[in-house]
Structure formats: structure tokens, C-alpha cells
Protein backbone atom coordinates (compact mmCIF):
# COMPACT_ATOMS: atom_id res chain seq x y z
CA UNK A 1 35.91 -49.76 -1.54
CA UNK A 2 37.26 -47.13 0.93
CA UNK A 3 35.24 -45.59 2.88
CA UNK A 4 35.51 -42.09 1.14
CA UNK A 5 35.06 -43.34 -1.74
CA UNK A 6 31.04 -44.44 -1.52
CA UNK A 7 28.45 -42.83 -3.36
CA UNK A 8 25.31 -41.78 -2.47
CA UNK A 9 22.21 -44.50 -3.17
CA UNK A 10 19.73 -43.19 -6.22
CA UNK A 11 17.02 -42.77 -2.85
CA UNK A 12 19.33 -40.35 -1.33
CA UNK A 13 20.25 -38.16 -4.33
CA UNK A 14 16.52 -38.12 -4.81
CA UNK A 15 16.03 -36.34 -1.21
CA UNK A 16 18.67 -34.20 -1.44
CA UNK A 17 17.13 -33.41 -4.93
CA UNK A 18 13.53 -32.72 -3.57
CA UNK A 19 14.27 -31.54 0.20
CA UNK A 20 17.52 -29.19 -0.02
CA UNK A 21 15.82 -26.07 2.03
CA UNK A 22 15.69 -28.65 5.43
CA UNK A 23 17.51 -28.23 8.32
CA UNK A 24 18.01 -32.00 8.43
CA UNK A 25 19.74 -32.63 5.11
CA UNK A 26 21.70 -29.89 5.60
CA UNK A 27 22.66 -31.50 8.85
CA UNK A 28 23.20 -35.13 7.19
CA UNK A 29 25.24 -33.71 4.65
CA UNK A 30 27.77 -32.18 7.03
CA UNK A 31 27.31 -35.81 8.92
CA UNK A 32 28.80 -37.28 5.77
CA UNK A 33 32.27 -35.04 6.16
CA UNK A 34 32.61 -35.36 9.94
CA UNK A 35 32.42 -39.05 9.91
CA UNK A 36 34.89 -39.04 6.78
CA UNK A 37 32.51 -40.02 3.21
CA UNK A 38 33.78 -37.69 1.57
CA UNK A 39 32.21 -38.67 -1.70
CA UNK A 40 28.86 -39.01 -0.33
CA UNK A 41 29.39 -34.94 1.42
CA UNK A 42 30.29 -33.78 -2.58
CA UNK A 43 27.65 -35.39 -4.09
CA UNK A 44 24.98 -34.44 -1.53
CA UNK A 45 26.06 -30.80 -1.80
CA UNK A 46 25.78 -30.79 -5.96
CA UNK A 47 22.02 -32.60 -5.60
CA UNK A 48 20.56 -29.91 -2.82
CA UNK A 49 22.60 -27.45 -5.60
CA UNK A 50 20.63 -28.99 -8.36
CA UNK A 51 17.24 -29.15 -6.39
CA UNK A 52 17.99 -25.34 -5.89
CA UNK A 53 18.32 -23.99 -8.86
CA UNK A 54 15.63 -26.17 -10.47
CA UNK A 55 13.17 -24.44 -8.52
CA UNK A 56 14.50 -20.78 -8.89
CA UNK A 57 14.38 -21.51 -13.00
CA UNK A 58 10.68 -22.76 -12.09
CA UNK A 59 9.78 -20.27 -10.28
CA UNK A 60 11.15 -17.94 -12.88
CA UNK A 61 9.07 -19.77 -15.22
CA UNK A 62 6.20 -19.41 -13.85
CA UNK A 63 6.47 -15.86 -12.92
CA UNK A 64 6.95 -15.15 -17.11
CA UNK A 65 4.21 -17.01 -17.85
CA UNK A 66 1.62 -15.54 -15.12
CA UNK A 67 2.68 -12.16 -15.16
């Protein structure tokens, strides 16, 4: 498997998920394209995209019910 070609591992979509505000995924994700995973940079940008809008729709959500 080429190098650009690798996907993330299920524990690293999972922080990307979860911690997508912090300065240090944001810097590990732009790691991934420097040192050429390509695959790994896409997929770590659409789970900290994910993690993001899941908790604007919660927040949403629980502004509804509350207000």
C-alpha cells in the first residue's frame, strides 16, 4: 500500500471525531499533508467536519428544547 493511500485507524477517526476545536489535531492533520498521507489529511478533515457539526445540531437541540 502506498503511502498516500493509508487510512486513518478507527482510534484516530474517533479523536478527530471528539477533539476537532484543538490546536493539536488541527496541527496533526496538516502533519498528515506535509509528510505526504494524503488519505489520512482527507479523512481527518471530514471527521473534525463531522465532530463539528454534530455539536452545532446538539447544541441547536438543546437550545429548542430549553428555551
Amino acid at each position: 500500500m502506498k503511502k498516500e493511500d493509508i487510512p486513518l485507524r478507527t482510534s484516530q477517526k474517533l479523536m478527530y471525531l471528539l477533539f476537532f476545536w484543538g490546536v493539536f489535531t488541527l496541527v496533526m492533520a496538516n502533519g498528515y499533508k506535509e509528510n505526504g498521507y494524503t488519505r489520512k489529511y482527507r479523512e481527518a478533515w471530514k471527521f473534525m467536519k463531522i465532530g463539528f457539526s454534530i455539536s452545532v445540531a446538539l447544541l441547536i437541540l438543546v437550545v429548542a428544547v430549553f428555551y
